[in-house]
Protein backbone atom coordinates (compact mmCIF):
# COMPACT_ATOMS: atom_id res chain seq x y z
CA UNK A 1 128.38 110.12 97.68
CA UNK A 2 125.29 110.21 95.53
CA UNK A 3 123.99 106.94 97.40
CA UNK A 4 124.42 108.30 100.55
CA UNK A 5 122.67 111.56 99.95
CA UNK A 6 119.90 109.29 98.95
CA UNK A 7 120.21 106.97 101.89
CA UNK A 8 119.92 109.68 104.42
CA UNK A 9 116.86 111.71 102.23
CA UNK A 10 114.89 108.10 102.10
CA UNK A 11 115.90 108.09 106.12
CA UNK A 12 114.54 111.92 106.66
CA UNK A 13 111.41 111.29 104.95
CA UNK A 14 110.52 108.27 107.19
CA UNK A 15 111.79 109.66 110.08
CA UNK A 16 108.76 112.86 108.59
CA UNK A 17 106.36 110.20 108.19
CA UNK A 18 106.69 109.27 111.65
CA UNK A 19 106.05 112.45 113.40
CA UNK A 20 101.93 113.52 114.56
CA UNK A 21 102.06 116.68 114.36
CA UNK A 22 104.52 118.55 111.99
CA UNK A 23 104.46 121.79 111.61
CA UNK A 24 105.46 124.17 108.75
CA UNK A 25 106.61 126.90 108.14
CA UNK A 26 104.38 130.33 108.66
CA UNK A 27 104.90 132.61 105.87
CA UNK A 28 104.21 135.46 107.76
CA UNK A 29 102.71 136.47 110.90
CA UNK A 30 99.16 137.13 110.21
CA UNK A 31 97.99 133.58 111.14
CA UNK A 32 100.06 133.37 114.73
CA UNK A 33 97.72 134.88 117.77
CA UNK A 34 98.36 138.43 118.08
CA UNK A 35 100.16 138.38 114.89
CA UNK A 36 103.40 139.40 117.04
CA UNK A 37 106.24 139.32 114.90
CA UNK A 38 108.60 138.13 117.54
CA UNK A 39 106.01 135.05 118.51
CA UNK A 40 106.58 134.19 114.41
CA UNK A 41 110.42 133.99 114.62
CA UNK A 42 110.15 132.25 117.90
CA UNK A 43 107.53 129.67 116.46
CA UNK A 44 109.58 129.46 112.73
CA UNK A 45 112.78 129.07 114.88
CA UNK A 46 111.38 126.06 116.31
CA UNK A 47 110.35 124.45 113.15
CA UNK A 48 113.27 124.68 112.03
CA UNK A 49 114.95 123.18 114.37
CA UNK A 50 113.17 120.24 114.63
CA UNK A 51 113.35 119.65 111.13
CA UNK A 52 117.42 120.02 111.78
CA UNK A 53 117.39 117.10 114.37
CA UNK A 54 115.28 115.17 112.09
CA UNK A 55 117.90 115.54 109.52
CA UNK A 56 120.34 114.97 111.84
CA UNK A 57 118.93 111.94 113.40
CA UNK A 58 118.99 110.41 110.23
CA UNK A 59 122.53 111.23 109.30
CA UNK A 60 123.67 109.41 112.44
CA UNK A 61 121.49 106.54 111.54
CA UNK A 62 123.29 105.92 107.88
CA UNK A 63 126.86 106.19 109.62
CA UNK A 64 125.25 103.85 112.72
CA UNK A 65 124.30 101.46 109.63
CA UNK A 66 127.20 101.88 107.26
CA UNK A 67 129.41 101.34 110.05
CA UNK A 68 127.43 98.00 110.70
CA UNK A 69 127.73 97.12 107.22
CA UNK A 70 130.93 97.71 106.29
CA UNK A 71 132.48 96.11 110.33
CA UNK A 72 130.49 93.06 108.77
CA UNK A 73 132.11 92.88 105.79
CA UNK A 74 135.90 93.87 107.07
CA UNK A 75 135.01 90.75 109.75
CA UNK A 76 133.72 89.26 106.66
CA UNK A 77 136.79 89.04 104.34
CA UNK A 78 139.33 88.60 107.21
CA UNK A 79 137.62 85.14 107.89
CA UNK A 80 138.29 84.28 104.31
C-alpha cells in the first residue's frame, strides 16, 4: 500500500509539473476583482477541482501501469 501511495504522489507531482498555469488557492476574497465572495467560491471551487482530476488522472495511470506490469508477469510465469 505504502508503494502505491508513493507511486501515485511521484505521478501527481509530474502530472503538477506539467501544467502552465496552476493556480492556488485564494485565501480570501480581497485579491479576486470586486472582491465578491461568491466569484471566490466559484474561482476556489475550480481549483479544486482541477487539482481532483489531476489526482485522479494519476490514480488511473498506476492501475493502467500495474495492470501492465503485473498481465506481464502472470503471461510471464505461465510461459515457464
Amino acid at each position: 500500500m505504502v508503494d502505491r501511495r508513493q507511486r501515485i504522489h511521484e505521478l501527481v507531482l509530474a502530472l503538477l509539473a506539467q501544467q502552465n498555469d496552476l493556480e492556488l488557492l485564494a485565501g480570501d476574497g480581497s485579491g479576486l476583482p470586486g472582491g465578491d465572495a461568491g466569484n471566490w467560491i466559484e474561482r476556489n471551487r475550480r481549483v479544486v477541482q482541477r487539482y481532483q482530476a489531476l489526482v485522479r488522472s494519476a490514480v488511473t495511470l498506476d492501475a493502467l501501469v500495474d495492470q501492465e506490469v503485473n498481465g506481464s508477469f502472470q503471461a510471464h510465469a505461465s510461459n515457464l
